[in-house]
Protein backbone atom coordinates (compact mmCIF):
# COMPACT_ATOMS: atom_id res chain seq x y z
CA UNK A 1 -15.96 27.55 -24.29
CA UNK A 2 -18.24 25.95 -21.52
CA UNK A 3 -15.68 23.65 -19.14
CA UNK A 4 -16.32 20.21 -19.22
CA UNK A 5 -14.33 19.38 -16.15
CA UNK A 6 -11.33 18.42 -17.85
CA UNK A 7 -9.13 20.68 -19.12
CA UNK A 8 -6.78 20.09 -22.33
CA UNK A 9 -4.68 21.90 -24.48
CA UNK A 10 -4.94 19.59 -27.52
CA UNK A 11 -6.12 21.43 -30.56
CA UNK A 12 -9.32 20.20 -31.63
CA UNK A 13 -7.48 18.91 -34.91
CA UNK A 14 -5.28 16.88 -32.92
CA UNK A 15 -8.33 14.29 -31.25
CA UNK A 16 -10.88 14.77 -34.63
CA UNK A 17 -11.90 11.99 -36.02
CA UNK A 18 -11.70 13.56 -39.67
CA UNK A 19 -8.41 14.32 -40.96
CA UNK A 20 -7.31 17.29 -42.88
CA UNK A 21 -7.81 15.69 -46.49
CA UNK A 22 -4.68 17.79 -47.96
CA UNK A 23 -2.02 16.47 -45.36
CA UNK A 24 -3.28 12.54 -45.50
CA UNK A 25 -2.64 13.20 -49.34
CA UNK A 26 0.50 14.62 -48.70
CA UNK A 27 1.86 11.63 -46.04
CA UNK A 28 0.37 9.34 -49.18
CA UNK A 29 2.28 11.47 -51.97
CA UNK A 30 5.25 11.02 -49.63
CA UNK A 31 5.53 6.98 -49.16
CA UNK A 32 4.05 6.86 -52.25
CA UNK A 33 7.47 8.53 -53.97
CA UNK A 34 9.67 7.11 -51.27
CA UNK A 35 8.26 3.62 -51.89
CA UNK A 36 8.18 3.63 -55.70
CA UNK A 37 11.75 5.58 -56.14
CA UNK A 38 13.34 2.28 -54.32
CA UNK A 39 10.80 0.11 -56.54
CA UNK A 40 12.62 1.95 -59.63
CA UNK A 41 16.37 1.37 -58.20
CA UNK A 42 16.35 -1.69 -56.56
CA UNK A 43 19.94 -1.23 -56.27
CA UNK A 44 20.15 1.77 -53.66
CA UNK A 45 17.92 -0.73 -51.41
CA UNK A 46 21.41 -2.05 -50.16
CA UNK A 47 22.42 1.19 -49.30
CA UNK A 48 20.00 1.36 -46.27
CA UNK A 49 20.78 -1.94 -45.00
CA UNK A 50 18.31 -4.20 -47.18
CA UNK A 51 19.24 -6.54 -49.02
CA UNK A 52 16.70 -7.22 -52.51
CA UNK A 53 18.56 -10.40 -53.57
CA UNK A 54 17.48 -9.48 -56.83
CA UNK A 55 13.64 -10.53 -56.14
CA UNK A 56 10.21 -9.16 -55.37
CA UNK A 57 8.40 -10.79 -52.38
CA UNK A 58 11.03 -13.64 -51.32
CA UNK A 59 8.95 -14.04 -48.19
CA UNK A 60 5.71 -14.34 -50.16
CA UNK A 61 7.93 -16.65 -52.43
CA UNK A 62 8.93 -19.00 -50.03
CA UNK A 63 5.63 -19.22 -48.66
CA UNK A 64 3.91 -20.33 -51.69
CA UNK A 65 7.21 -22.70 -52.54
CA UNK A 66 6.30 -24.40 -49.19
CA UNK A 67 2.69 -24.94 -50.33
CA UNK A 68 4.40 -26.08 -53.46
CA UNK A 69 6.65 -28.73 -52.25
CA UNK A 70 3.99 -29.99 -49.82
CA UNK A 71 1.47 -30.34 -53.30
CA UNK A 72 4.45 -32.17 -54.76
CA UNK A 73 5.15 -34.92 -51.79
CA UNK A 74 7.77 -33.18 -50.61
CA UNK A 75 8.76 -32.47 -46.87
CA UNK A 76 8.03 -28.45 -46.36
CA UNK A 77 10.24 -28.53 -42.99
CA UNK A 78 13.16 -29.81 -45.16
CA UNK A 79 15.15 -27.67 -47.58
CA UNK A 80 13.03 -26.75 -50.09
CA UNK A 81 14.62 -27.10 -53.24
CA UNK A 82 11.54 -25.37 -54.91
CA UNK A 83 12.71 -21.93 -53.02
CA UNK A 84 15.22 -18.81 -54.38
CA UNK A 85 17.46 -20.25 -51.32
CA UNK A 86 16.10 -23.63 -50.41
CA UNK A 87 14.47 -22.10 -46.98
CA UNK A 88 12.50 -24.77 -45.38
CA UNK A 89 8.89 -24.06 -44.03
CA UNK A 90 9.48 -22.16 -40.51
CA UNK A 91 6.04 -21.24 -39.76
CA UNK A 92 2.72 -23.21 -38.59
CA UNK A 93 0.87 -25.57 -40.81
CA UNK A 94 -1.90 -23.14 -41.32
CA UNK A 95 0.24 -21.28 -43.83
CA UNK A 96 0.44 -24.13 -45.76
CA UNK A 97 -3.22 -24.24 -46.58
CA UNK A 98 -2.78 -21.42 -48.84
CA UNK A 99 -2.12 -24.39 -51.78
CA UNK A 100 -6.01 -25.19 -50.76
CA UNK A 101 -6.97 -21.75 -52.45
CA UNK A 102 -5.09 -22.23 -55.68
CA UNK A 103 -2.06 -20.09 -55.38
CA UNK A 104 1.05 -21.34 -56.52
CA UNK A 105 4.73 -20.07 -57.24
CA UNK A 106 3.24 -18.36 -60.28
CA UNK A 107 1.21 -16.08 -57.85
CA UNK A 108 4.01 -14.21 -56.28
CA UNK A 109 3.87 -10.99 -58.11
CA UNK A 110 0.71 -10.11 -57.42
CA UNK A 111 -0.17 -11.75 -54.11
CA UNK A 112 3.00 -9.72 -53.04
CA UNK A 113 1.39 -6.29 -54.40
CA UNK A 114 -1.65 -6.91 -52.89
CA UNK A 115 -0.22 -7.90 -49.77
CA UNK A 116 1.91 -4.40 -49.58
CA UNK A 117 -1.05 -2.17 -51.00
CA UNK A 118 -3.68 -3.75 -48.16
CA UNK A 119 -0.44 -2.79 -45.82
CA UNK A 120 -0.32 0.51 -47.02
CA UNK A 121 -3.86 1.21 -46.52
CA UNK A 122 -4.32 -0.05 -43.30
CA UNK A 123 -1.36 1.96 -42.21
CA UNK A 124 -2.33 5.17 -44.15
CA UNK A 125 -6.27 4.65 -42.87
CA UNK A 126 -4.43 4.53 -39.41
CA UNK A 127 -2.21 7.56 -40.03
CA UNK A 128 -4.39 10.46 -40.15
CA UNK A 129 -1.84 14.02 -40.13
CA UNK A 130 -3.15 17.20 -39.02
CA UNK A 131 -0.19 19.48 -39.41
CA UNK A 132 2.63 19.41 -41.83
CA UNK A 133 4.61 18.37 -38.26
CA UNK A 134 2.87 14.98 -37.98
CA UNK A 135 3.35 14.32 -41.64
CA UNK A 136 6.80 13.75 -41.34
CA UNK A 137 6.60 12.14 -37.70
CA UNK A 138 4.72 9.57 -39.87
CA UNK A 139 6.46 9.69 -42.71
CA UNK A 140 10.12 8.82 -41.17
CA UNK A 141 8.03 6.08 -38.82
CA UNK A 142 6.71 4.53 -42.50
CA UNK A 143 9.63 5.20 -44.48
CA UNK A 144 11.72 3.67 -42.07
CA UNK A 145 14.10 1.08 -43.56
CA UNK A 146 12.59 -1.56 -41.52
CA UNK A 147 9.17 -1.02 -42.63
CA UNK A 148 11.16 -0.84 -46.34
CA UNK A 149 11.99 -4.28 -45.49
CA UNK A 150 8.95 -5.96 -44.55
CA UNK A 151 7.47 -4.53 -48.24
CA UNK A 152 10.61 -5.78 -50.16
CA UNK A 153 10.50 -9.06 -49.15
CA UNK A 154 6.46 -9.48 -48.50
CA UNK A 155 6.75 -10.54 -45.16
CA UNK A 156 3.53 -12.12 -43.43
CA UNK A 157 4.41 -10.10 -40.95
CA UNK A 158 2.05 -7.77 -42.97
CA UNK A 159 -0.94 -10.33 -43.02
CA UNK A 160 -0.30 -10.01 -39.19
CA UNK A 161 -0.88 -6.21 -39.36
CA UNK A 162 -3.58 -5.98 -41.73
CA UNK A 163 -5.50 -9.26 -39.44
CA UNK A 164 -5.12 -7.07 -36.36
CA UNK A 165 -5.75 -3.88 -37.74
CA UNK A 166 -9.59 -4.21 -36.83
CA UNK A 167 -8.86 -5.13 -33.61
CA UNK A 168 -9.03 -1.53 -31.30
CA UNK A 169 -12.06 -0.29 -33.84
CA UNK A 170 -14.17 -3.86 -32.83
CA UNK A 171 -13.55 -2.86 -29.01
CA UNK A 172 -15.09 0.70 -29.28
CA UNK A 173 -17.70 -0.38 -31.37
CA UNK A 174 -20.92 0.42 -29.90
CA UNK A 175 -22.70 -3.00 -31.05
CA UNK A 176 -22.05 -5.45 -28.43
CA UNK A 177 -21.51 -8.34 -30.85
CA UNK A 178 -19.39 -6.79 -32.68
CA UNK A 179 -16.98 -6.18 -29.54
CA UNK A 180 -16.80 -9.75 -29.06
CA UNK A 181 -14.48 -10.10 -32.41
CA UNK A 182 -11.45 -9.41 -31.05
CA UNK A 183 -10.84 -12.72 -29.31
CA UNK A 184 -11.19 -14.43 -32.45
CA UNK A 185 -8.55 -11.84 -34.33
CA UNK A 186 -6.18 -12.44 -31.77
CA UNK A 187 -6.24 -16.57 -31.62
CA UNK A 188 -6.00 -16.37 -35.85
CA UNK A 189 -3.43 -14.22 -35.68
CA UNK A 190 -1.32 -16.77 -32.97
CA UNK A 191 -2.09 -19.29 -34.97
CA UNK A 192 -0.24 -18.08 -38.17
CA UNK A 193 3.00 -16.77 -35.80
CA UNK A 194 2.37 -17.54 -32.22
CA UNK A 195 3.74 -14.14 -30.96
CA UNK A 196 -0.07 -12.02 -31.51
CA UNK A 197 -1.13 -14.16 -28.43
CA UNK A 198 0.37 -10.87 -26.38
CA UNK A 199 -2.01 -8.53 -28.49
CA UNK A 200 -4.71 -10.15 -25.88
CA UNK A 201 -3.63 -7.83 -23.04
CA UNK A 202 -5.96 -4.85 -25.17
CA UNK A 203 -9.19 -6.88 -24.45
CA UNK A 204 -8.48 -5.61 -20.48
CA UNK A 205 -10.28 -2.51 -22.35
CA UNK A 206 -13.64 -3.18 -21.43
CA UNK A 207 -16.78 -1.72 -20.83
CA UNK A 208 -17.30 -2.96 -17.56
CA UNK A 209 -16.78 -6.10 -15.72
CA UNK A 210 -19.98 -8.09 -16.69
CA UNK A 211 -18.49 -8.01 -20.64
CA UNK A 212 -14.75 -8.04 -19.21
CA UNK A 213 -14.75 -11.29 -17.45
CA UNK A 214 -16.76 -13.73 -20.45
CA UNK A 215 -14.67 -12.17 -22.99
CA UNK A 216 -11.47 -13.14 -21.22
CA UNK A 217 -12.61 -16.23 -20.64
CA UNK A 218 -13.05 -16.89 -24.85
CA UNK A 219 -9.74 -15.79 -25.38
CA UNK A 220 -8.27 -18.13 -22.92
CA UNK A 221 -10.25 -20.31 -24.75
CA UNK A 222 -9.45 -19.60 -27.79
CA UNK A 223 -5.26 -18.91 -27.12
CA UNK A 224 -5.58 -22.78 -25.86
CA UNK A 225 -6.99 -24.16 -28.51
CA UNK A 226 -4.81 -22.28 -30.80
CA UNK A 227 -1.65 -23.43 -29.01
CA UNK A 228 -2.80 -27.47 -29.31
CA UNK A 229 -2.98 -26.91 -33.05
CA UNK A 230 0.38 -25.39 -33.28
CA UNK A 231 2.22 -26.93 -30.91
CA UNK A 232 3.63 -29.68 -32.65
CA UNK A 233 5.01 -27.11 -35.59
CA UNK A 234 7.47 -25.74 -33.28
CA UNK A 235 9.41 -29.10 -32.91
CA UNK A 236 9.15 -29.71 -36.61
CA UNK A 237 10.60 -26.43 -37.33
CA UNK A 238 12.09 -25.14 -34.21
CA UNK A 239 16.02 -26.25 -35.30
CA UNK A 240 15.97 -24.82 -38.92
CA UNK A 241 14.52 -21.47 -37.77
CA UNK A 242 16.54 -18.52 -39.07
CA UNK A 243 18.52 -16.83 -36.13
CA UNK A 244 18.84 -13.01 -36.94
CA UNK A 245 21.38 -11.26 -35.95
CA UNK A 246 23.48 -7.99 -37.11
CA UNK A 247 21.78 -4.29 -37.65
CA UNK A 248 18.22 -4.49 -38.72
CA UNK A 249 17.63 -6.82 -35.75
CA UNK A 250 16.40 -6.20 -32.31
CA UNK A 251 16.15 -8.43 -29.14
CA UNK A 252 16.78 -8.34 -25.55
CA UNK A 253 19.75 -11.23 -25.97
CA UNK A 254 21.46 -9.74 -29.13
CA UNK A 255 23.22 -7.75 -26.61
CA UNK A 256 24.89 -11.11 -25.37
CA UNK A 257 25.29 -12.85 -28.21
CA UNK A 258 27.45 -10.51 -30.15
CA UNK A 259 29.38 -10.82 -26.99
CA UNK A 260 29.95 -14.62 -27.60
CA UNK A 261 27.24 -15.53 -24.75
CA UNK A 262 24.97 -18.10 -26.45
CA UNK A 263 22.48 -20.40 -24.72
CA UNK A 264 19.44 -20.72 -22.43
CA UNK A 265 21.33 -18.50 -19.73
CA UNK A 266 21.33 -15.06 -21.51
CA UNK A 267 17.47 -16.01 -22.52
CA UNK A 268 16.28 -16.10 -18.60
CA UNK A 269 18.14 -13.36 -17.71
CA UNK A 270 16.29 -11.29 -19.94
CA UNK A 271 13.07 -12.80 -19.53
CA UNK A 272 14.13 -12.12 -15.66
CA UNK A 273 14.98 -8.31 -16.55
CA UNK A 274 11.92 -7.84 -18.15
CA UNK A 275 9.53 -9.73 -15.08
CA UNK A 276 11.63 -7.35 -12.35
CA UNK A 277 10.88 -4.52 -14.88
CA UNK A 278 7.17 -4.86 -14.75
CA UNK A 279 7.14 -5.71 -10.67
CA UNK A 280 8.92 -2.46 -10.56
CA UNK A 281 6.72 -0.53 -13.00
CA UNK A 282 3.49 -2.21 -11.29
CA UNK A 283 4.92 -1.31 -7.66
CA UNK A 284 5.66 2.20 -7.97
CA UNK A 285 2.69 3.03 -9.97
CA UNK A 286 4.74 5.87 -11.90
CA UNK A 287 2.06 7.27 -14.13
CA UNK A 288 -0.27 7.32 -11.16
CA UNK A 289 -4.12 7.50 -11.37
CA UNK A 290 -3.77 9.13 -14.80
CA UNK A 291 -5.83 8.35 -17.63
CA UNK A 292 -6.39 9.13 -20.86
CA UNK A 293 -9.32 11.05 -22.27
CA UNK A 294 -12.36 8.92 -23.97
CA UNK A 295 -11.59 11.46 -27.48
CA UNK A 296 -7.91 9.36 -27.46
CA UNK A 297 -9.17 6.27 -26.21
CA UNK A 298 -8.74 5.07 -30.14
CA UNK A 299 -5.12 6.19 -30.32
CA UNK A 300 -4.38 5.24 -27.09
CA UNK A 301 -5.48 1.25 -27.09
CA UNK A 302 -3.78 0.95 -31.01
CA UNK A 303 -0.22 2.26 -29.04
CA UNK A 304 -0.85 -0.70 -26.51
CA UNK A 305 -1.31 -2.90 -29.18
CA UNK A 306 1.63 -2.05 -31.00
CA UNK A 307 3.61 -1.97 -27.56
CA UNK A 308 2.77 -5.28 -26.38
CA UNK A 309 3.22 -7.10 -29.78
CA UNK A 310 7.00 -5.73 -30.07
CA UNK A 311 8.24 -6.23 -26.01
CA UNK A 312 6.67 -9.58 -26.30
CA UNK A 313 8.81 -10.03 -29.31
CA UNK A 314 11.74 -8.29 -27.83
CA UNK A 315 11.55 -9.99 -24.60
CA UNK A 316 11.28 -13.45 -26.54
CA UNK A 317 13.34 -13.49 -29.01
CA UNK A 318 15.75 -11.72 -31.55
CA UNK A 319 13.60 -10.90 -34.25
CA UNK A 320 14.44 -9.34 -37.96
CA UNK A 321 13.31 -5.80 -38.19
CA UNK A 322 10.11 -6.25 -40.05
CA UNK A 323 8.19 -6.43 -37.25
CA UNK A 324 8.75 -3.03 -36.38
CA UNK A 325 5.76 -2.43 -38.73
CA UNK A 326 3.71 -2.21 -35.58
CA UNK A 327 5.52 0.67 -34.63
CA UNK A 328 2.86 2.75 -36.90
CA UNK A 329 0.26 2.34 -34.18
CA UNK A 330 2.59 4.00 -31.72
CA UNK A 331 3.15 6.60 -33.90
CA UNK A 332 -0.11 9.27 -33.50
CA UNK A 333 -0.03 8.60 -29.65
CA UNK A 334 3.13 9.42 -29.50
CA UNK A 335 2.68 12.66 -31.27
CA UNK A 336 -0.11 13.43 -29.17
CA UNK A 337 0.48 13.04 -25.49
CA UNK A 338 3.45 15.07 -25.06
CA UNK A 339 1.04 17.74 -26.37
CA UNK A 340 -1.96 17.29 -23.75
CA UNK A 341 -1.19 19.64 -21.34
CA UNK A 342 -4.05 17.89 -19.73
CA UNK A 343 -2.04 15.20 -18.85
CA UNK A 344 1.13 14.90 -15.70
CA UNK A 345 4.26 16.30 -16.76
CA UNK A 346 5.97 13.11 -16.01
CA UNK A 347 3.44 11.21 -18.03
CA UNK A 348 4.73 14.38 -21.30
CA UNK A 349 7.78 13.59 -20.71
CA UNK A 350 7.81 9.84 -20.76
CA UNK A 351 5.95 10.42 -24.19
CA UNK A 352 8.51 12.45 -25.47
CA UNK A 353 11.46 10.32 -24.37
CA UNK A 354 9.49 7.26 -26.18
CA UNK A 355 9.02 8.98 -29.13
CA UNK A 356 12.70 10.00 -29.30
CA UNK A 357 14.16 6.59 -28.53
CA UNK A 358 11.49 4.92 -31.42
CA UNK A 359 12.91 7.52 -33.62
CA UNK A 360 16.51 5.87 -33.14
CA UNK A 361 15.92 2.50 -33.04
CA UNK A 362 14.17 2.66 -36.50
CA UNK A 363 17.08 5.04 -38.14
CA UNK A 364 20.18 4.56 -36.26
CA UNK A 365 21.23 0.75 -37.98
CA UNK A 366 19.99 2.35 -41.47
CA UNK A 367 22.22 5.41 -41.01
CA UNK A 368 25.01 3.25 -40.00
CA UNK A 369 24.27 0.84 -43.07
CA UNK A 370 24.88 4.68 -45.21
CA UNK A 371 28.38 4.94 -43.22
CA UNK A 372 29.32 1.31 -43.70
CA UNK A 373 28.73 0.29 -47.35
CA UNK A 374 30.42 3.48 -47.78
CA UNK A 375 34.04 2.05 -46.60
CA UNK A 376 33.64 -1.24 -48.18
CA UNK A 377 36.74 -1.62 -50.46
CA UNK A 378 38.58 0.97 -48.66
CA UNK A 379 38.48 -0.48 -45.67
CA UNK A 380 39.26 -3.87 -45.10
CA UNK A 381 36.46 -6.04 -45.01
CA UNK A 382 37.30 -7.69 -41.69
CA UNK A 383 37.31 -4.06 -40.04
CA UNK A 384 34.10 -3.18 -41.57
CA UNK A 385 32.33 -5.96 -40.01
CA UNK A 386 34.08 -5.34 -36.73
CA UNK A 387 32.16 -1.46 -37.08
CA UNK A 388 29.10 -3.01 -38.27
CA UNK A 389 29.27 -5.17 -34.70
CA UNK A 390 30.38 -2.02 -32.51
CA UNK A 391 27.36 -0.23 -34.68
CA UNK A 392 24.98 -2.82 -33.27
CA UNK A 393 26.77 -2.70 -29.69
CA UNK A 394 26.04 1.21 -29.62
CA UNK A 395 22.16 0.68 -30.49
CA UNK A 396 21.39 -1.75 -27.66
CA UNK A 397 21.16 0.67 -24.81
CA UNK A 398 18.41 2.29 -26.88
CA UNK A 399 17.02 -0.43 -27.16
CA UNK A 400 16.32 -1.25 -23.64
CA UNK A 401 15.85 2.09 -22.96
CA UNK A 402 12.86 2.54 -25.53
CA UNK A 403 11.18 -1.02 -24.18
CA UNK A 404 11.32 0.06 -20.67
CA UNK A 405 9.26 2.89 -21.67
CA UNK A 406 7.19 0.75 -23.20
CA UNK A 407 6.75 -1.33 -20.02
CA UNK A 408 5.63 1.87 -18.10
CA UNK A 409 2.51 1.98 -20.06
CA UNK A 410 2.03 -1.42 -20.29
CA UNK A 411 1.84 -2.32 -16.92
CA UNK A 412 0.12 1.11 -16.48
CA UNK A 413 -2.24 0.13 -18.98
CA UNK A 414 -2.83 -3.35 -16.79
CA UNK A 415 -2.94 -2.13 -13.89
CA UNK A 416 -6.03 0.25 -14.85
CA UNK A 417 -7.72 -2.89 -16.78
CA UNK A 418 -7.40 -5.24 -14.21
CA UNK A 419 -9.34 -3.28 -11.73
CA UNK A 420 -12.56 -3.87 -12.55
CA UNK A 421 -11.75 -7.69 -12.12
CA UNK A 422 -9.62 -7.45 -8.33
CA UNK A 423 -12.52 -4.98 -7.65
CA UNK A 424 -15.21 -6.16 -4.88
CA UNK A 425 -17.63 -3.52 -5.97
CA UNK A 426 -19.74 -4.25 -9.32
């Protein structure tokens, strides 16, 4: 093979853009069973730490009862007596323009199914195995009770993942025009949940600075005015917001919480962990001048994506474990970069430390739901929930652990993207 001037050990199936046909099937075959078996026996959902309530699509229920009450006079930021469990309205007023297109209460069933199956195949179009290995890397990413979650309850958390999911393909699109979409993706998607504003650190990805610098500039743009039109829907439903806690939740002040330490105090502490986090990542530059090659570029800028949408969430807030859906763009990035010999050992070995720690974080509060439900009624009930607590204690070092990897790329990733901009050269 003629050298190219960069060496790499990555099997040519590994950076293809064309999958092997029989293991895509198979990774569909697999969620496909896994997915319908708990569709079957909604019962055993419990078992894994999510609870059905005895409903399909409560999230996509309440929605539409929001749009409902609002059609009927009602006050959507009060209790809605028109939802399974009288949930008021805690999202922006855009949602509430679905009653504009027709849909109703009387939608849910299949609005849900759609909702999931456009999930699924954005996720599966995304997940592209080339060995029976990265089949069930993706599968257990996929199958993951959290992900299970998000489907159950048809949580717009998926419209947020299906909204963005043409985001990295628009920026390597080799039409100009069509590589100005992203802005626009990213202030829609803010506007339906305000925490996709961080997806606009990928548009650093740029051709060069003449297209870099304009398109920033529309996204400021665009992140402004979509922050006007929300911001009053934060005070209207601000103090009936859910507050998650327990297994199946993740967020840098859960920690402190379950330790009795409520407030505004734990909340900057974190937020100060995280900005001495990044000065330290940015300052001692530890994936040095390393890059990745333009054959990964695709799978590389979807891991950012997913990476900065979760540690903004993490670093924010304590968020219900449905968003971990964006953990399936980590997932082929993480498979391949501990495999590029082409690339620093330390950079391998961050990979593989990432992928490790994402591998407990999705299955550790699952497999401790398995232990737990298994000693209710022989244990007291008190000293079950004391385990489930000490359960949750035990996962937070991961936790951290797996979002300061994060932060390693992320601020590696900014670093690198920024250039062009603190550059004097053109």
């Amino acid at each position: 093979m003629k050298d190219t001037g960069r060496t790499s050990s990555v099997p040519d199936h590994a950076v293809s853009d064309r999958p092997a046909l029989r293991w895509w099937l198979l990774l569909g075959l697999l969620a496909a069973a896994y997915f319908g078996f708990f569709a079957l026996h909604p019962d055993l959902y419990f078992s894994l730490g999510v609870n059905h309530y005895d409903g399909w699509f409560i999230d996509t229920f309440a929605l539409l009862a929001s749009n409902d009450a609002l059609a009927r006079g009602l006050d959507p930021y009060a209790p809605n007596p028109l939802d399974y469990f009288h949930r008021p309205h805690v999202y922006s007023h855009w949602w509430l323009h679905l009653r504009d297109l027709g849909l109703t209460r009387a939608d849910t069933l299949w609005l849900g199914l759609g909702l999931v199956g456009t999930f699924l195949v954005a996720a599966m179009a995304r997940l592209r195995p080339r060995t029976p290995g990265q089949v069930w890397w993706y599968a257990a990413v996929l199958c993951s009770s959290p992900v299970v979650l998000a489907v159950d309850r048809g949580n717009n958390d998926l419209v947020i993942f299906i909204l963005l999911a043409p985001l990295v393909p628009c920026l390597l699109s080799g039409c100009r025009w069509v590589r100005w979409v992203p802005p626009f993706l990213v202030a829609a998607a803010a506007m339906l949940k305000y925490y996709p504003a961080a997806a606009a650190l990928v548009l650093l990805a740029a051709v060069d600075r003449d297209e870099l610098r304009p398109r920033l500039f529309l996204t400021a743009l665009l992140l402004a005015v979509a922050g006007i039109s929300v911001a009053g829907d934060l005070a209207a439903f601000g103090p009936l917001a859910p507050q998650p806690e327990g297994l199946l939740t993740f967020g840098a002040t859960g920690f402190f919480r379950e330790l009795g330490w409520m407030g505004w105090l734990p909340k900057l502490v974190c937020a100060a962990a995280g900005l001495v986090a990044v000065a330290g990542c940015w300052a001692g530059r530890l994936l040095g001048d390393w890059e990745p090659g333009p054959e990964q570029r695709s799978a590389w800028l979807h891991f950012i994506l997913g990476a900065v949408l979760l540690t903004g969430c993490f670093f924010t807030s304590v968020n219900f474990g449905y968003r971990w859906v964006f953990a399936i763009w980590l997932a082929p990035w993480l498979w391949v970069l501990p495999r590029d010999l082409a690339a620093p050992a330390p950079v391998r070995r961050l990979a593989r430390w990432t992928m490790g720690l994402l591998l407990v974080v999705l299955w550790w509060a699952p497999f401790c739901c398995v232990v737990l439900n298994r000693l209710i009624g022989v244990l007291p009930g008190a000293t079950v929930l004391l385990l489930a607590k000490w359960s949750y204690l035990v996962e937070q070092p991961a936790d951290w652990a797996f979002f300061l990897c994060l932060l390693v790329f992320l601020t590696h990733f900014a670093r690198r993207g920024l250039a062009p901009l603190l550059s004097s050269r053109p």
